[in-house]
Structure formats: C-alpha cells, structure tokens
N, C-alpha and C. Protein backbone atom coordinates (compact mmCIF):
# COMPACT_ATOMS: atom_id res chain seq x y z
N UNK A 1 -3.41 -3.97 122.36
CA UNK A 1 -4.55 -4.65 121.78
C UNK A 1 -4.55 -4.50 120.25
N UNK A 2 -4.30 -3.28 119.83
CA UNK A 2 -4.28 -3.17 118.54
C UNK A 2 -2.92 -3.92 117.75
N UNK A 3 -1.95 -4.48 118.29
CA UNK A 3 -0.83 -4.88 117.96
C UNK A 3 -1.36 -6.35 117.72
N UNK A 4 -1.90 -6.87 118.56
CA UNK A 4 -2.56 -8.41 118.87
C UNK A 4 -3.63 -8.90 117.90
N UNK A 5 -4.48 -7.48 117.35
CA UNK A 5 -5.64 -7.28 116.81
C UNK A 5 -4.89 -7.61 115.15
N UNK A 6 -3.85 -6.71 114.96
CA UNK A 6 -3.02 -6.60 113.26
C UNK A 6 -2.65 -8.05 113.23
N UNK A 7 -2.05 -8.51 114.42
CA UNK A 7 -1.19 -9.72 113.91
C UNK A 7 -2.05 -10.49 113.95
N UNK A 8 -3.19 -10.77 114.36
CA UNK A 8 -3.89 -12.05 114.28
C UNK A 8 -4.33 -11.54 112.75
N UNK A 9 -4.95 -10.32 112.20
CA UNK A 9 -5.54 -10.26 110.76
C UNK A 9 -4.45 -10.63 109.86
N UNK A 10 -3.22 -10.08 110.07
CA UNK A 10 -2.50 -10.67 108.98
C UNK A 10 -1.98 -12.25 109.29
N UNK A 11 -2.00 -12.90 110.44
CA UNK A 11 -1.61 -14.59 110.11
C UNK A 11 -2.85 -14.78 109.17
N UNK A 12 -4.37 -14.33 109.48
CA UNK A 12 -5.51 -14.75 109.07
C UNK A 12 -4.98 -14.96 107.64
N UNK A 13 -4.80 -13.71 107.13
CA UNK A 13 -4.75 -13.69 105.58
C UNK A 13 -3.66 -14.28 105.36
N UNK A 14 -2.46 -14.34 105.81
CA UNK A 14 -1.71 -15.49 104.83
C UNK A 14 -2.28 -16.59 104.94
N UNK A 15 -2.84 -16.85 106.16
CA UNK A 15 -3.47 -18.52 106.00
C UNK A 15 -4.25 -18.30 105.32
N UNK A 16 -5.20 -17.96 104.99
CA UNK A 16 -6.41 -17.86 104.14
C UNK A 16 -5.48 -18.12 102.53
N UNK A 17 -4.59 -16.91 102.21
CA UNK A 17 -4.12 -17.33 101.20
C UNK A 17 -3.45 -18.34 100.71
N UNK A 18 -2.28 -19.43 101.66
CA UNK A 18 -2.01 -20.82 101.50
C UNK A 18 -3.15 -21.43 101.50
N UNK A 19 -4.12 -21.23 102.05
CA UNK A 19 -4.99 -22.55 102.01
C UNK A 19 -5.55 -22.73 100.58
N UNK A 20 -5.94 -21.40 99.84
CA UNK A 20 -6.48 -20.88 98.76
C UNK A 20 -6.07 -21.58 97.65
N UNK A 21 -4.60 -21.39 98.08
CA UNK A 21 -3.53 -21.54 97.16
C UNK A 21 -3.58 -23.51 97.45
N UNK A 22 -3.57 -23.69 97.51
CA UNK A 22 -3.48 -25.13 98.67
C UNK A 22 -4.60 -25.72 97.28
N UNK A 23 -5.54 -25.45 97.50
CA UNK A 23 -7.12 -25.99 97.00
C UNK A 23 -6.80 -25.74 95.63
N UNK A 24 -6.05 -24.47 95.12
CA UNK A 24 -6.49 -24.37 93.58
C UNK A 24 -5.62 -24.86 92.61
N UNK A 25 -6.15 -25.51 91.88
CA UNK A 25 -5.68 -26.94 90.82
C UNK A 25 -4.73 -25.97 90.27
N UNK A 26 -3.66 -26.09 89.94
CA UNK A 26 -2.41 -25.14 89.46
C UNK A 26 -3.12 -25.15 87.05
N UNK A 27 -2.78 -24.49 87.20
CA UNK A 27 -3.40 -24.64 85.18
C UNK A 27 -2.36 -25.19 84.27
N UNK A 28 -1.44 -25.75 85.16
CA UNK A 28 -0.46 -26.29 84.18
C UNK A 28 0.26 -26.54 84.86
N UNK A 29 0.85 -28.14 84.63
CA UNK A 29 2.10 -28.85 85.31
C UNK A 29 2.87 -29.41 84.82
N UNK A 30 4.09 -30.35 84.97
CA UNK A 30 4.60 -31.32 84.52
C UNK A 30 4.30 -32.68 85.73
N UNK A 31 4.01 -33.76 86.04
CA UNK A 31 4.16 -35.03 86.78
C UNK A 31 5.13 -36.37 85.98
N UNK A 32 5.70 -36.77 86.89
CA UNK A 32 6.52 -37.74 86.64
C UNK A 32 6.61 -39.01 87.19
N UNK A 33 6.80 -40.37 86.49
CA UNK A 33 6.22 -41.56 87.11
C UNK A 33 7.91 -41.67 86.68
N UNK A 34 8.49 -42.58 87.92
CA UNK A 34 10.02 -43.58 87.11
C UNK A 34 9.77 -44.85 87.76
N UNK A 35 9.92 -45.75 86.18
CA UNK A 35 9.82 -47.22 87.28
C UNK A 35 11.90 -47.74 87.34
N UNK A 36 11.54 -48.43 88.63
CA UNK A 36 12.99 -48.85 88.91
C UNK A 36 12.64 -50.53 88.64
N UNK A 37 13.56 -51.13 88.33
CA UNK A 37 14.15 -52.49 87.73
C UNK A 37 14.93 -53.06 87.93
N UNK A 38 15.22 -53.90 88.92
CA UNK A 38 16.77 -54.05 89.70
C UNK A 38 17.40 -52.87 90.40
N UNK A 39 16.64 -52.55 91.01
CA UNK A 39 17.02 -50.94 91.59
C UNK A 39 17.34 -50.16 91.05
N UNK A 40 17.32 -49.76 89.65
CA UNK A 40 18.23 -48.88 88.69
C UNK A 40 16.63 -48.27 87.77
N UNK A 41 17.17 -46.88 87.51
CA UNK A 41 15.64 -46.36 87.05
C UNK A 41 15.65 -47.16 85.59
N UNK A 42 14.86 -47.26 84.95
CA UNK A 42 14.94 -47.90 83.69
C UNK A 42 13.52 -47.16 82.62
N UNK A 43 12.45 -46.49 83.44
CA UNK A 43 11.66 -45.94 82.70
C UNK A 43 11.38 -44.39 83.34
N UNK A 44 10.57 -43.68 81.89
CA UNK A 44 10.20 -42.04 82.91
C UNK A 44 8.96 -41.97 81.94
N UNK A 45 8.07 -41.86 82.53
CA UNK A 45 6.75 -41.48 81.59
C UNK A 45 6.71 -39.33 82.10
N UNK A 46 6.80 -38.43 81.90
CA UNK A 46 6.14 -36.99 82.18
C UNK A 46 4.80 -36.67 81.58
N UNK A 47 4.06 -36.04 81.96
CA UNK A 47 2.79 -35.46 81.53
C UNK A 47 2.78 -34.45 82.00
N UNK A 48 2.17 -33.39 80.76
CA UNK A 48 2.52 -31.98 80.56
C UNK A 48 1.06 -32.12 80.29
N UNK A 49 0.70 -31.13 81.48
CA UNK A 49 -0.86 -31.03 81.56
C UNK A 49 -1.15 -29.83 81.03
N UNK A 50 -2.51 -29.67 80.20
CA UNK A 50 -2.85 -28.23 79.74
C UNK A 50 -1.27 -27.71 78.49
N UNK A 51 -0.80 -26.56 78.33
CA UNK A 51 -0.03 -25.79 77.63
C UNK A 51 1.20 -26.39 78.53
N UNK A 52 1.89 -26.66 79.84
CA UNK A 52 3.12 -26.90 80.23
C UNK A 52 4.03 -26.19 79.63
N UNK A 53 4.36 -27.75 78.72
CA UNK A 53 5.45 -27.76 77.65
C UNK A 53 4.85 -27.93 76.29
N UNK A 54 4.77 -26.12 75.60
CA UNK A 54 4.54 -26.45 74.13
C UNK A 54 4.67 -26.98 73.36
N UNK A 55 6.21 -27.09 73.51
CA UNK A 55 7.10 -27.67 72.47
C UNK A 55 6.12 -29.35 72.60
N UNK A 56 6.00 -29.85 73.18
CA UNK A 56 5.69 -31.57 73.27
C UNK A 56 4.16 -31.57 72.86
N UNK A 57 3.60 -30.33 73.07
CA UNK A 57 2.15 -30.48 72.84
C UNK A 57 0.71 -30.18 74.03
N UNK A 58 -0.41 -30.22 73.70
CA UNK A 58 -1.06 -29.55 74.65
C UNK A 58 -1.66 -31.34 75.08
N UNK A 59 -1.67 -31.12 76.68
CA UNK A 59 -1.42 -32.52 77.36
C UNK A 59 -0.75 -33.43 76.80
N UNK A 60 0.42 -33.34 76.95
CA UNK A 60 1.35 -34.30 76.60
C UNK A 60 1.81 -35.54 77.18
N UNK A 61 2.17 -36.19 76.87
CA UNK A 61 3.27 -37.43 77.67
C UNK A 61 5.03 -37.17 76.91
N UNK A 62 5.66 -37.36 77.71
CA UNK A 62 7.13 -37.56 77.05
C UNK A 62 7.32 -39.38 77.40
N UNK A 63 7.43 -39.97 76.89
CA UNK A 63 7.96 -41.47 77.15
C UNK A 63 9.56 -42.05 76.83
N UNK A 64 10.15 -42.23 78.12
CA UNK A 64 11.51 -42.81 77.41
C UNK A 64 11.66 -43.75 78.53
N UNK A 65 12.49 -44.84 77.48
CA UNK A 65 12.95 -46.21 78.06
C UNK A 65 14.50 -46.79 77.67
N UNK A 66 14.98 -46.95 79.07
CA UNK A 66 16.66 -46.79 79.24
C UNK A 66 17.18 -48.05 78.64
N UNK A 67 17.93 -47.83 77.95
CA UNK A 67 18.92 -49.15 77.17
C UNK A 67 18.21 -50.63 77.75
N UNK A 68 18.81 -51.53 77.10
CA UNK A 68 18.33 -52.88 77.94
C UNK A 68 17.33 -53.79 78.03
N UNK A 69 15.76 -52.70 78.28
CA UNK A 69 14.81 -52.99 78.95
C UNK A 69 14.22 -53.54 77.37
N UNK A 70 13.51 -54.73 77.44
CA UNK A 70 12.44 -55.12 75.90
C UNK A 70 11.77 -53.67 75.47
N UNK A 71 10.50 -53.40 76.33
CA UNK A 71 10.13 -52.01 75.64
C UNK A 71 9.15 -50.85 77.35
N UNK A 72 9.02 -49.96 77.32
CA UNK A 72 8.23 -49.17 78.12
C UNK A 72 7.17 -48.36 77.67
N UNK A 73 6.27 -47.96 78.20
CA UNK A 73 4.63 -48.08 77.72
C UNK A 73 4.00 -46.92 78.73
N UNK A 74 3.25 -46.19 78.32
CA UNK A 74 2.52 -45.46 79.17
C UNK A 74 1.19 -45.56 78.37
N UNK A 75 -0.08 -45.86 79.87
CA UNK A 75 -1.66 -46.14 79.26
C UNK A 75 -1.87 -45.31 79.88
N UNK A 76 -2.74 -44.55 79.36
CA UNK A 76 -4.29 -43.33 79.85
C UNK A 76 -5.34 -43.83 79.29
N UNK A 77 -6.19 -43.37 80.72
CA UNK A 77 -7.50 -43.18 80.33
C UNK A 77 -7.99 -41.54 80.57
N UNK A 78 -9.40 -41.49 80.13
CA UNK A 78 -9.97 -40.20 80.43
C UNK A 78 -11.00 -40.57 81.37
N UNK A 79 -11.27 -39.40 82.58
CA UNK A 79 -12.46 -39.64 83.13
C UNK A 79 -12.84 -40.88 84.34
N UNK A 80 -12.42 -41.42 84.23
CA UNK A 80 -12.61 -42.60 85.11
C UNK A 80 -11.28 -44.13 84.81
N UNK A 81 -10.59 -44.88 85.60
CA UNK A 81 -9.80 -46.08 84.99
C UNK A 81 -10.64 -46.85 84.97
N UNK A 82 -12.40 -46.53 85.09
CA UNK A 82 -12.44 -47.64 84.29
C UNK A 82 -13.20 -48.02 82.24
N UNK A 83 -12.73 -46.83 82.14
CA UNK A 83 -12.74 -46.36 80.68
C UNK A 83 -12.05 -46.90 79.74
N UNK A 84 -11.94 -47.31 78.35
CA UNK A 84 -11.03 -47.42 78.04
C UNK A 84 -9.12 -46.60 77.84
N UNK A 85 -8.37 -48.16 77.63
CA UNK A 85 -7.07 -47.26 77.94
C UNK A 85 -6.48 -47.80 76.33
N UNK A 86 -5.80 -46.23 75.79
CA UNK A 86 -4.72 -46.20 74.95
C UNK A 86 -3.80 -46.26 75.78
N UNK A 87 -2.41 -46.06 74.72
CA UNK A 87 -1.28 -46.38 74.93
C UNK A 87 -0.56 -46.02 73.94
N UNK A 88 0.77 -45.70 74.09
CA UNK A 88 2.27 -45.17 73.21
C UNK A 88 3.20 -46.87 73.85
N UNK A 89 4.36 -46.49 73.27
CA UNK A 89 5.32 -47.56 73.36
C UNK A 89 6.60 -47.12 72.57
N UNK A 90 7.86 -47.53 73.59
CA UNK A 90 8.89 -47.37 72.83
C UNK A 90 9.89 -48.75 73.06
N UNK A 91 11.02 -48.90 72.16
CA UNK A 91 11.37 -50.04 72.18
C UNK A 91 13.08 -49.66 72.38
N UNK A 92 13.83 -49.64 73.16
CA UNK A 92 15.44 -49.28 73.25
C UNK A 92 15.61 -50.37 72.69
N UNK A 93 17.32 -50.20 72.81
CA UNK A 93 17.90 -51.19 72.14
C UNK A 93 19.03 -51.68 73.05
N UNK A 94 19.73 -53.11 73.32
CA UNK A 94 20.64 -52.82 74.06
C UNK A 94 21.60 -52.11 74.32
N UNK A 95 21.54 -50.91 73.34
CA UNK A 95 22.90 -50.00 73.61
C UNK A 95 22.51 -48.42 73.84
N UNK A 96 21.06 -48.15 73.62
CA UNK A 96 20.67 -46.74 73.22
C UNK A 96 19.09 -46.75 73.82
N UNK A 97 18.96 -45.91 74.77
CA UNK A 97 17.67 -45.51 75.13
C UNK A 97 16.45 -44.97 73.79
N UNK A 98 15.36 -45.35 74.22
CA UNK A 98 14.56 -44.55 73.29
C UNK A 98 13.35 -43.49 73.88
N UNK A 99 12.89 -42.71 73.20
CA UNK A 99 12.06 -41.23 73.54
C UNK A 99 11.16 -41.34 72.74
N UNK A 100 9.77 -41.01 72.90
CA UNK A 100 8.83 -40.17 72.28
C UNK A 100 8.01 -39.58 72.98
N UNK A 101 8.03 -38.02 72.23
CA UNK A 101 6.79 -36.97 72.70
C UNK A 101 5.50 -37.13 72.47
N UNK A 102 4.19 -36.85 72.66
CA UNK A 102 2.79 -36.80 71.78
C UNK A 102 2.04 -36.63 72.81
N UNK A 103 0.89 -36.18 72.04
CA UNK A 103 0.20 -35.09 72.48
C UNK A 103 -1.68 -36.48 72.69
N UNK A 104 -1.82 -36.61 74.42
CA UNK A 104 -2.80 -37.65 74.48
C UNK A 104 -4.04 -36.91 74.16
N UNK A 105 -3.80 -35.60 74.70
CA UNK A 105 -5.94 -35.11 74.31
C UNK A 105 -5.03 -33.32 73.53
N UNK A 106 -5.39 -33.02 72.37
CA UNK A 106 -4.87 -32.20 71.88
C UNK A 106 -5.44 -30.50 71.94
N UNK A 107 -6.72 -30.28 72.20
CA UNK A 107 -7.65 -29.50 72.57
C UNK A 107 -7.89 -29.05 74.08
N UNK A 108 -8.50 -28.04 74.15
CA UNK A 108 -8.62 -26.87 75.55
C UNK A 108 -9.91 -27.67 75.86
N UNK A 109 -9.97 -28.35 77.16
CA UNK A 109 -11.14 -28.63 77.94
C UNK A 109 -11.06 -28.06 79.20
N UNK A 110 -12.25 -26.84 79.18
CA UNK A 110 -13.08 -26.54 80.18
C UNK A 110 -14.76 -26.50 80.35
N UNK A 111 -15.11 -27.13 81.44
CA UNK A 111 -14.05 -27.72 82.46
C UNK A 111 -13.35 -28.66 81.94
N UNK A 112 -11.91 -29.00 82.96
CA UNK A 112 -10.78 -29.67 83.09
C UNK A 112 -11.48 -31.08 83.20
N UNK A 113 -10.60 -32.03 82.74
CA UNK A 113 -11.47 -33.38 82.76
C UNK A 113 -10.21 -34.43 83.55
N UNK A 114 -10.65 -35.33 84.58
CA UNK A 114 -9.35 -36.08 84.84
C UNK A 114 -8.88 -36.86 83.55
N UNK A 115 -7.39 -37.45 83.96
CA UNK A 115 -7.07 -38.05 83.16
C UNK A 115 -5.93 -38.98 84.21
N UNK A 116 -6.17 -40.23 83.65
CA UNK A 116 -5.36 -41.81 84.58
C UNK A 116 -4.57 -42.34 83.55
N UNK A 117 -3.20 -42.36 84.59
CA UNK A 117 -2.43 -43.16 83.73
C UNK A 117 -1.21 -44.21 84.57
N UNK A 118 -0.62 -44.46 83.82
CA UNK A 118 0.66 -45.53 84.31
C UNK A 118 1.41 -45.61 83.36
N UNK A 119 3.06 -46.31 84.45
CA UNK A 119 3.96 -46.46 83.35
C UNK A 119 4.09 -48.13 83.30
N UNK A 120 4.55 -49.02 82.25
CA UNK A 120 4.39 -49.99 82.40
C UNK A 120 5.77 -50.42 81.88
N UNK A 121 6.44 -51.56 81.82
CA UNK A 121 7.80 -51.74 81.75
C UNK A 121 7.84 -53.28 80.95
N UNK A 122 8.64 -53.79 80.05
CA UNK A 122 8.68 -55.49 80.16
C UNK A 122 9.95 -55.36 80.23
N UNK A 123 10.74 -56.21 80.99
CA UNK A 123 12.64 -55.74 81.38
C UNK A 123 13.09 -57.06 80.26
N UNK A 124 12.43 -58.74 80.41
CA UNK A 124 13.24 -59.42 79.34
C UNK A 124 12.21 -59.90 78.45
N UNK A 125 12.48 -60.65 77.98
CA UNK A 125 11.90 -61.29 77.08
C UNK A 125 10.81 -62.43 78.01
N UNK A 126 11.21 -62.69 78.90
CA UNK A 126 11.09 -64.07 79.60
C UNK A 126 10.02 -63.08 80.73
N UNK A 127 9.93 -61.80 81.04
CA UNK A 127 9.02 -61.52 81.96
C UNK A 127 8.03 -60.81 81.84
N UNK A 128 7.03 -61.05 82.72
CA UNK A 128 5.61 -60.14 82.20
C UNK A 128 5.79 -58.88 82.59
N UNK A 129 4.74 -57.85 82.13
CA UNK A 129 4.87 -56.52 81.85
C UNK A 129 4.73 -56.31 83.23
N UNK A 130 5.09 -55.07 83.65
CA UNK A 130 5.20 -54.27 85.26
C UNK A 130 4.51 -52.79 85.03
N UNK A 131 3.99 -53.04 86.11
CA UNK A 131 3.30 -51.62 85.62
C UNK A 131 3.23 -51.16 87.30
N UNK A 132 3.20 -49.51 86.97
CA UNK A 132 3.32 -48.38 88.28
C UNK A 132 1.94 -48.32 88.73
N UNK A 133 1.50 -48.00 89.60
CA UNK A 133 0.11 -47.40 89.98
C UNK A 133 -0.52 -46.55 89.16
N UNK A 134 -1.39 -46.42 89.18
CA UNK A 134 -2.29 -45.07 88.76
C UNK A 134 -2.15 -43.87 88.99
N UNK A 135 -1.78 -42.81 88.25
CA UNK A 135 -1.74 -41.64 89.06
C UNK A 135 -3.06 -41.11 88.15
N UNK A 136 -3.19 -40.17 88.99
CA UNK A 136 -4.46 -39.57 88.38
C UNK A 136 -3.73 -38.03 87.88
N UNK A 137 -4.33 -37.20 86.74
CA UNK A 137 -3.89 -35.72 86.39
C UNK A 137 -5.28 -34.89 85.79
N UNK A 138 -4.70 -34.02 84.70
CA UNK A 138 -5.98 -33.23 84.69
C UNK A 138 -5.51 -32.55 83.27
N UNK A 139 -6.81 -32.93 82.08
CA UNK A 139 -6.91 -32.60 80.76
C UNK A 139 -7.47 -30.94 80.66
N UNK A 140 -6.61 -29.91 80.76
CA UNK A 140 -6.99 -28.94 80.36
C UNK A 140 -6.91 -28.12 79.01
C-alpha cells in the first residue's frame, strides 16, 4: 500500500509540474513565420520576445527576404489586430538576399502585452502582396 501510495504522489507531482510548466508563458522566446512561393521558402520574419536575442534588441523582429522575390514585409500590431499596424520592409535583389534587425516595442512591459503579426511577401512585379496568418506573441 505504501508503494501504491509513493507512486501515485510522485506521478501527482510530475503532472502537476508539466501542467504548471504547460500554462506558464515562457519570459522569452524566439517564433518563426516562413512564407513558401512556388514551394521554395522565400521569406523568414523571427520575433525575439522580451530580452531573447540582445544582440537584435528587446522584442525584436529579424526580417529577411531570399533573392528574387520584389520585397518581404512583416506588420505588428499591439494588443488587439484590430489596432493599428506598422511595418519594416526589405527589398533583395535578383542575386542577393536582404536582412534587417529592429527592435518593434523597445521597453520592459509588465504586465506582458500581446503583440500580432504577419509575414507578407510580393514575389513579381505583376502580383499582389501575400501575406501569412496572424500569429499572435507577447511584448515583455
């Protein structure tokens, strides 16, 4: 009985602790959106939530867009999509991808505030812009 009694307390507590763990918003991440374009990746928006990645800044985006494509775009909003949305932009060239880092909310918010975004793509000249879903993240 006492053998039956230990092992049920300790499954308890690891479950208790995954679940814990499960629920609590991590304080810092990286997320990644890639849009594909003829089946081939062609964009990567990252967001470096809270501290992440210092080096890029506190809530960051990294934006890069693969050779070829006219230009790639990442919009955020804060708080709700239906807020207003900024935006970054980069423009490759047909021979050379392009990158930029920056920093969308630069300051410590607690509480944590959501934050919505997407990656958006134009591949020619001749087609309208494409854009990913919404993901939702978190301005700390």
């Amino acid at each position: 009985m006492r053998r039956i009694t230990r092992r049920m307390l300790i499954t308890l507590a690891v479950t208790c602790g995954l679940v814990a763990g499960a629920v609590t918003p991590a304080n810092a991440h990286t997320s990644l959106i890639v849009y594909k374009w003829n089946q081939k990746d062609v964009a990567w928006a990252w967001y470096n939530s809270g501290t992440h990645n210092p080096s890029k800044g506190r809530n960051s985006f990294t934006l890069r867009g693969d050779k070829g494509i006219i230009y790639a775009s990442v919009h955020w909003a804060f708080f709700s999509p239906d807020d207003i949305w900024d935006y970054e932009i980069v423009f490759p060239t047909p021979t050379s991808a392009a990158e930029k880092s920056f920093s969308a909310y630069k300051t410590a918010r607690n509480p944590a505030i959501k934050i919505y975004y997407k990656l958006c793509i134009k591949a020619t000249a001749a087609s309208q812009e494409l854009c990913s879903s919404i993901k939702q993240d978190w301005v700390r």
